[in-house]
C-alpha atoms as a PDB file:
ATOM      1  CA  UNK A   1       0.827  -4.395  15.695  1.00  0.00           C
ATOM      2  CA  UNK A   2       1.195  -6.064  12.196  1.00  0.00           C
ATOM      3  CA  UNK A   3       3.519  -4.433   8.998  1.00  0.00           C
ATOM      4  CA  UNK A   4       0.085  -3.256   7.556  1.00  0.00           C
ATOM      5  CA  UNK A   5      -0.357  -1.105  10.411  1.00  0.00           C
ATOM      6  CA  UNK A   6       2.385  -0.106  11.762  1.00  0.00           C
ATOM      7  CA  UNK A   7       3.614   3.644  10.872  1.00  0.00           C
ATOM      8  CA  UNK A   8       5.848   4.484   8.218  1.00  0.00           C
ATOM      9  CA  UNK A   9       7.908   7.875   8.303  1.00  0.00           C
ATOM     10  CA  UNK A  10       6.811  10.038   5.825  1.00  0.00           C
ATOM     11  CA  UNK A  11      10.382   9.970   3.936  1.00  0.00           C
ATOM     12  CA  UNK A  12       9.929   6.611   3.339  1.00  0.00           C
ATOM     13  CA  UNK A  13       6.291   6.867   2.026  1.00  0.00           C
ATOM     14  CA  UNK A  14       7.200   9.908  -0.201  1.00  0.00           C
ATOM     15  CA  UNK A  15      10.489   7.173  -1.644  1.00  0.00           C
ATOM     16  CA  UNK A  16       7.927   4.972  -2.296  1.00  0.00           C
ATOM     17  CA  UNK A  17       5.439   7.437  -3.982  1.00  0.00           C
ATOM     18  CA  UNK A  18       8.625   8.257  -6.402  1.00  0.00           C
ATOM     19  CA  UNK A  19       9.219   4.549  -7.229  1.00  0.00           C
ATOM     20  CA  UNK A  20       5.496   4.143  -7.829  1.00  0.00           C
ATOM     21  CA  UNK A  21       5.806   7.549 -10.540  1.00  0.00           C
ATOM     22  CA  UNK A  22       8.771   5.989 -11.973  1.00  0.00           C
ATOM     23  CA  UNK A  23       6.917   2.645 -12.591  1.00  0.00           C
ATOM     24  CA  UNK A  24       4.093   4.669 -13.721  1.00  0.00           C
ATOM     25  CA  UNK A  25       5.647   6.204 -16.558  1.00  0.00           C
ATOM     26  CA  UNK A  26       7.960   3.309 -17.693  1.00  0.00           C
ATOM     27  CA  UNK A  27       4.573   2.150 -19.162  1.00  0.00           C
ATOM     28  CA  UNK A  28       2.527   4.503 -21.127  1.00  0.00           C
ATOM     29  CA  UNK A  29      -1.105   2.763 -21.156  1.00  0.00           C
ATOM     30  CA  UNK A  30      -0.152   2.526 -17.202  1.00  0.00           C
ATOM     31  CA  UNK A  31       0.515   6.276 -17.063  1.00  0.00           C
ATOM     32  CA  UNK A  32      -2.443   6.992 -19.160  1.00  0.00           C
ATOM     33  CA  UNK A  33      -4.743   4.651 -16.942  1.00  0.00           C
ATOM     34  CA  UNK A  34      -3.674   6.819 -14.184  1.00  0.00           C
ATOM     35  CA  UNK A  35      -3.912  10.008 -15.552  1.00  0.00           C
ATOM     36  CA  UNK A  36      -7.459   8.975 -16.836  1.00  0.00           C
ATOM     37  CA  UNK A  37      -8.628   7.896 -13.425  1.00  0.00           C
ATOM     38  CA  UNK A  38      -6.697  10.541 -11.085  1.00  0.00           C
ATOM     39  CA  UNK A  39      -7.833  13.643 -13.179  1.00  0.00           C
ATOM     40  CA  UNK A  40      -4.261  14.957 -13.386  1.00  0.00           C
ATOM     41  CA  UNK A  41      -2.315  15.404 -16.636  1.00  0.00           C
ATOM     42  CA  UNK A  42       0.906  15.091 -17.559  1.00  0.00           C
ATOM     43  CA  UNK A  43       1.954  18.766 -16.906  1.00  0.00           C
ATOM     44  CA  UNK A  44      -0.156  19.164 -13.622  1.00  0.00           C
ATOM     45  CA  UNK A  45       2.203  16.037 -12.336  1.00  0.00           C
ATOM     46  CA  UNK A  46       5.629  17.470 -13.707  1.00  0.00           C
ATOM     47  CA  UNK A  47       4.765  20.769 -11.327  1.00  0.00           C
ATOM     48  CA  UNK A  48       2.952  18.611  -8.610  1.00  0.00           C
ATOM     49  CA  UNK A  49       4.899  15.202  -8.351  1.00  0.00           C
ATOM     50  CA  UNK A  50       6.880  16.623  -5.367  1.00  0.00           C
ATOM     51  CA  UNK A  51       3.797  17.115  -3.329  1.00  0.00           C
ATOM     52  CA  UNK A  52       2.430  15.087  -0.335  1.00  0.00           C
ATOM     53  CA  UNK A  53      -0.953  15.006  -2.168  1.00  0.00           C
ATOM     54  CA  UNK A  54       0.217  14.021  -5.325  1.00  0.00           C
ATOM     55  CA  UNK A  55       2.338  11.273  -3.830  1.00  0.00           C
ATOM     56  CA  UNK A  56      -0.930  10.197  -2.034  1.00  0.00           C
ATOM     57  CA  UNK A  57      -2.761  10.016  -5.054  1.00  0.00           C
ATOM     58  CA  UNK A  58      -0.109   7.504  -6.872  1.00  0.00           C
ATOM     59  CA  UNK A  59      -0.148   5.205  -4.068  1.00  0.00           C
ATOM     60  CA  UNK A  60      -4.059   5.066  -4.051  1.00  0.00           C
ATOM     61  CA  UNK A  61      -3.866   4.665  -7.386  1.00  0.00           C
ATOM     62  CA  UNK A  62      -2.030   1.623  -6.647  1.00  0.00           C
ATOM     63  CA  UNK A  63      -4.285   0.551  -3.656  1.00  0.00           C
ATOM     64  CA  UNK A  64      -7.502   0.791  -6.201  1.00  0.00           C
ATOM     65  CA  UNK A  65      -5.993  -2.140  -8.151  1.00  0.00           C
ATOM     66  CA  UNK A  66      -4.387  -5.386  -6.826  1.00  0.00           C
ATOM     67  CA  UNK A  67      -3.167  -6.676 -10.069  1.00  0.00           C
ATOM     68  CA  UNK A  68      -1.283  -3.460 -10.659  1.00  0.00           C
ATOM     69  CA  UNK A  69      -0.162  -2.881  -7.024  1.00  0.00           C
ATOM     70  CA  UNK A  70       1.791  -6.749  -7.245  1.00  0.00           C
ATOM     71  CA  UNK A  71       3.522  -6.043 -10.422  1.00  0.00           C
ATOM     72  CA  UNK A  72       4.641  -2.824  -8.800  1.00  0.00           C
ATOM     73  CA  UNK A  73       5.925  -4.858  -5.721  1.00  0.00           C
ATOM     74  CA  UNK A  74       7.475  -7.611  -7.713  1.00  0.00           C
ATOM     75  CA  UNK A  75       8.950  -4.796 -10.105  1.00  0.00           C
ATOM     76  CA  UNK A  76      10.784  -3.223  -7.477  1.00  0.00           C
ATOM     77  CA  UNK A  77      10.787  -4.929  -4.357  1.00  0.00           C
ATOM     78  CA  UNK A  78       8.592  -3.015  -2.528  1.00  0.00           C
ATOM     79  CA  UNK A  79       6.404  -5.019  -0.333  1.00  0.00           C
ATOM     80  CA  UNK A  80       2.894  -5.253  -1.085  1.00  0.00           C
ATOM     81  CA  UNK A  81       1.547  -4.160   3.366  1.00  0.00           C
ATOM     82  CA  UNK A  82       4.021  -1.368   2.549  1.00  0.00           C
ATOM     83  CA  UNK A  83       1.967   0.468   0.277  1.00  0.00           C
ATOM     84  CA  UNK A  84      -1.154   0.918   2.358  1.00  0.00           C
ATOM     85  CA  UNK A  85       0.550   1.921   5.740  1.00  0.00           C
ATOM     86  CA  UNK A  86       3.161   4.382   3.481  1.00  0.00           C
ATOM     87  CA  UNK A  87      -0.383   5.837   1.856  1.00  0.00           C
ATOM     88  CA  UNK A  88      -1.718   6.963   5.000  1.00  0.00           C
ATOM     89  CA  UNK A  89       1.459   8.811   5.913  1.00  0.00           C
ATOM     90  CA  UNK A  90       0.835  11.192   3.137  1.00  0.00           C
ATOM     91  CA  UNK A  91      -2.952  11.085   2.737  1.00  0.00           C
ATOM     92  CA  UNK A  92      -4.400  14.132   4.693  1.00  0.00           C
ATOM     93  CA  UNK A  93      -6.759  12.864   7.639  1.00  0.00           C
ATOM     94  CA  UNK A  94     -10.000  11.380   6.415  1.00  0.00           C
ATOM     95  CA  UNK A  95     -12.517  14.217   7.407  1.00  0.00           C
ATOM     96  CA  UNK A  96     -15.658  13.080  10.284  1.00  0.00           C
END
């Protein structure tokens, strides 16, 4: 198996998720970009941002663009085969 594959615990991806938020809102045309193409609002993600499903949808956020997914890694370290794997530990199962 390869990093981009293998499993990561879901404590991890939720840590992730967080440093993803906190990135997020350090910038506010980032933060609006993803409110604008999530759906959510600023006072749906204050109640929500502890979620599984709200962590999911910052990290696809991420996945949807490259550009902002590398300044995210090089921002805080995170590696960029990380995000992906971490993603599917707290996306629900994709439905057949």
């Amino acid at each position: 198996m390869n990093a981009a594959s293998d499993p990561i615990p879901q404590n991890e991806a939720q840590d992730i998720a967080i440093k993803a938020l906190s990135f997020l809102a350090q910038d506010p045309d980032r933060l609006l970009r993803f409110f604008s193409q999530t759906g959510l609002d600023p006072q749906t993600l204050r109640k929500q941002a502890h979620t599984i499903q709200a962590q999911a949808a910052i990290l696809d956020h991420l996945l949807r663009d490259e550009s902002l997914l590398l300044v995210f890694c090089a921002n805080t370290g995170c590696k960029p085969e990380t995000i992906a794997p971490a993603h599917r530990a707290l996306a629900p199962p994709s439905e057949n």
